[in-house]
C-alpha atoms as a PDB file:
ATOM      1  CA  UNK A   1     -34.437 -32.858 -76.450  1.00  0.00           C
ATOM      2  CA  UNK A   2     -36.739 -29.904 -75.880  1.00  0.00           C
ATOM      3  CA  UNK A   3     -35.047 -27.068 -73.542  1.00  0.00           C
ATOM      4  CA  UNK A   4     -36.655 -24.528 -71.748  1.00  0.00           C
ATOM      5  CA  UNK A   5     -35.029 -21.448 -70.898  1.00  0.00           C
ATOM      6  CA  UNK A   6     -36.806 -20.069 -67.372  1.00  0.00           C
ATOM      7  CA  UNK A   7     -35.552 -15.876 -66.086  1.00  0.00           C
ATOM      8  CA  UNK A   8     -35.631 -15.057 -62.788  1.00  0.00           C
ATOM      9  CA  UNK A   9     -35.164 -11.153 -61.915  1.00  0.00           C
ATOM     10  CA  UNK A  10     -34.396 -10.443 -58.561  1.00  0.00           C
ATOM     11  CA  UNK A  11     -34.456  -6.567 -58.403  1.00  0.00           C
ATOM     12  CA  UNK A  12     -33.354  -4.221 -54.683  1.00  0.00           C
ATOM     13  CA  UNK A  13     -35.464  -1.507 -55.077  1.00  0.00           C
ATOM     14  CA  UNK A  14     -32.899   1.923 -54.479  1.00  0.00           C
ATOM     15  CA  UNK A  15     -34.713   4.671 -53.747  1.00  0.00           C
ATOM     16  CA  UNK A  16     -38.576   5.666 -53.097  1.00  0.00           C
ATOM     17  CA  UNK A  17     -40.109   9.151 -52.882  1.00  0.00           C
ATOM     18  CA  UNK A  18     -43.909   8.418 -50.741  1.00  0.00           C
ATOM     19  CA  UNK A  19     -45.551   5.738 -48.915  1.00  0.00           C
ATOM     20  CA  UNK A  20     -47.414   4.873 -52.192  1.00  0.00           C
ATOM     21  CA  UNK A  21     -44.452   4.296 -54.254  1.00  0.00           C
ATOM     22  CA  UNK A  22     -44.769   0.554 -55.785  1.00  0.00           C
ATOM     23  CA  UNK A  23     -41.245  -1.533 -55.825  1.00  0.00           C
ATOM     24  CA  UNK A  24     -42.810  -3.694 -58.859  1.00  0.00           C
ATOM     25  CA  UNK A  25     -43.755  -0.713 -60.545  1.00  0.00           C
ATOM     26  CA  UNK A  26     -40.537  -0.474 -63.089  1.00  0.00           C
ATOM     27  CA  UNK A  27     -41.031  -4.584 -63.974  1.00  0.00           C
ATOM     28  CA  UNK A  28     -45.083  -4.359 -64.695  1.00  0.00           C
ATOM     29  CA  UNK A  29     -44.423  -4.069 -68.299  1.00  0.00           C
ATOM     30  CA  UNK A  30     -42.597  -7.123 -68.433  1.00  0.00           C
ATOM     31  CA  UNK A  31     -44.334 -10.137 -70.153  1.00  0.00           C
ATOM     32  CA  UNK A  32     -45.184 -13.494 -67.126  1.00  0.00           C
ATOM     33  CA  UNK A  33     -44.193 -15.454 -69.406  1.00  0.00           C
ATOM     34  CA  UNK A  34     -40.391 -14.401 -69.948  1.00  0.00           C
ATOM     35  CA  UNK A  35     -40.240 -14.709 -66.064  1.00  0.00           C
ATOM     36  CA  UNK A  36     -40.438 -14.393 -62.491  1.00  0.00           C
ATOM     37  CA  UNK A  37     -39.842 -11.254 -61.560  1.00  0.00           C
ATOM     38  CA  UNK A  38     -38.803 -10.763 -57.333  1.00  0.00           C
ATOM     39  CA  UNK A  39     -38.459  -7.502 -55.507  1.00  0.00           C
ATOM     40  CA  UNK A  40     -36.804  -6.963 -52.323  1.00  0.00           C
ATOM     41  CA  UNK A  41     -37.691  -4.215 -50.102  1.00  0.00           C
ATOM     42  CA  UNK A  42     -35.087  -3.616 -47.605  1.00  0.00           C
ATOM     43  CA  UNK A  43     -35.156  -0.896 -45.251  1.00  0.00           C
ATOM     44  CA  UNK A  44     -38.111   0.825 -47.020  1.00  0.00           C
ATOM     45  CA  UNK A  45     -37.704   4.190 -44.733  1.00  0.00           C
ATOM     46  CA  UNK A  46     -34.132   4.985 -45.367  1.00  0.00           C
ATOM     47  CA  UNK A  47     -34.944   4.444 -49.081  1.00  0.00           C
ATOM     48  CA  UNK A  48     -37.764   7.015 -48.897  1.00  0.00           C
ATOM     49  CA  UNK A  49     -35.334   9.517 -47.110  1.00  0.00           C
ATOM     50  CA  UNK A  50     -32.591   8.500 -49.551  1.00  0.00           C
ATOM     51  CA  UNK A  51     -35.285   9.221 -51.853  1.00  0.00           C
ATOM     52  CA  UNK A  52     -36.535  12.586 -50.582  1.00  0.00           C
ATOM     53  CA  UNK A  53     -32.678  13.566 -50.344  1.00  0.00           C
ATOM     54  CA  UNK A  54     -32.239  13.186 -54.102  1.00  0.00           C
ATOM     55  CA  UNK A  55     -35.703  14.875 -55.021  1.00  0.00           C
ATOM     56  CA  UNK A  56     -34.603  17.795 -52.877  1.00  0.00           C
ATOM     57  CA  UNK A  57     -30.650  17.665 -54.214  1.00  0.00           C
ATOM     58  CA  UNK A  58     -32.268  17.578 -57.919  1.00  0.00           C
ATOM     59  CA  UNK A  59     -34.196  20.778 -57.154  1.00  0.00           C
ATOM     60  CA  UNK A  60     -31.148  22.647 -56.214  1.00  0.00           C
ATOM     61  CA  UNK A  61     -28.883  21.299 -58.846  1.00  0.00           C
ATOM     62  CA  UNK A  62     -31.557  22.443 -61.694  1.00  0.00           C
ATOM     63  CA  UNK A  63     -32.338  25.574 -60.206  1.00  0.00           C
ATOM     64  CA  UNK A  64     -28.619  26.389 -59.761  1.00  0.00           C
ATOM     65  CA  UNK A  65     -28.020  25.432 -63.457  1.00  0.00           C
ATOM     66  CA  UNK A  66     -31.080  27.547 -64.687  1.00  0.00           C
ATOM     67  CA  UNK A  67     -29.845  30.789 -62.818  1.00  0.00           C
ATOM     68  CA  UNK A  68     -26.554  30.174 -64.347  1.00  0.00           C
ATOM     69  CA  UNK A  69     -27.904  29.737 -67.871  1.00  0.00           C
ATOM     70  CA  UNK A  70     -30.225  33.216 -67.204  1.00  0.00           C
ATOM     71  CA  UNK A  71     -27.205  35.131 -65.867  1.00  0.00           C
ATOM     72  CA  UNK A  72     -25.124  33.963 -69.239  1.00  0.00           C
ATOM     73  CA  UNK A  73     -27.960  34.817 -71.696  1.00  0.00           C
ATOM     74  CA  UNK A  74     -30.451  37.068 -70.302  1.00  0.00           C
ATOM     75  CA  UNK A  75     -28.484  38.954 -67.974  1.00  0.00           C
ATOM     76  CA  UNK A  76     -25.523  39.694 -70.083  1.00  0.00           C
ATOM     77  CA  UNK A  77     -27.941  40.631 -73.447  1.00  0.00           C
ATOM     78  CA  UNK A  78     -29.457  43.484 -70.597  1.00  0.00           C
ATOM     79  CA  UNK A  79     -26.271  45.062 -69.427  1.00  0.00           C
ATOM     80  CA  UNK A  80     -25.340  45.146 -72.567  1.00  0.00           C
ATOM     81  CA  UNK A  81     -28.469  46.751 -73.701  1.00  0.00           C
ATOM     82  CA  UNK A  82     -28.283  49.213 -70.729  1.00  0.00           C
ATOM     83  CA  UNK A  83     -24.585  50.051 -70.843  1.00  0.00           C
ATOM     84  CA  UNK A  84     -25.329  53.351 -73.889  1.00  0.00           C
ATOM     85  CA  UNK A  85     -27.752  54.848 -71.630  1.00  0.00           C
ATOM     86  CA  UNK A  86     -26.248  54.828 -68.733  1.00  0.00           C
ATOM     87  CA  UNK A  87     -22.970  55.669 -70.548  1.00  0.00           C
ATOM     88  CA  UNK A  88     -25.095  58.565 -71.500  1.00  0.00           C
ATOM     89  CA  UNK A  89     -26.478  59.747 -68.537  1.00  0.00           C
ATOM     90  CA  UNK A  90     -22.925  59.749 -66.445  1.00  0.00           C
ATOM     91  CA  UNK A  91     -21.690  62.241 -69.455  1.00  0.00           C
END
């Protein structure tokens, strides 16, 4: 007997950024011939503001983390730099 193995892939799309954004998009590399591949789109405008709430939350999480990585490096190395002179100048 001769069995034939068939994939379906049934995918709820979580979060989009724009009105452009594709739900197939992730699953167009995958091969037609390994299998169906089904996206659901439910509630596509609280997935864009889920979306936009994440892109913005991201922004403020990375910015957050790069002004605490400049005050530990850059920041520090200055006052440190600065503290003889001004050492000086209070003398």
């Amino acid at each position: 007997m001769l069995f034939h193995e068939s994939y379906t892939l049934i995918y709820f799309y979580r979060f989009m950024n724009g009105l452009n954004d594709d739900v197939r998009l992730p699953f167009s590399v995958l091969d037609p011939i390994v299998g169906d591949v089904f996206s659901v789109l439910w509630e596509p405008e609280m997935i864009r503001e889920t979306g936009s709430a994440l892109k913005i939350l991201t922004g403020e999480v990375l910015s957050q983390i790069g002004m605490t990585v400049l005050q530990a490096t850059i920041m520090t190395g200055l006052m440190s730099a600065l503290q003889w002179p001004i050492s000086v100048c209070l003398i």
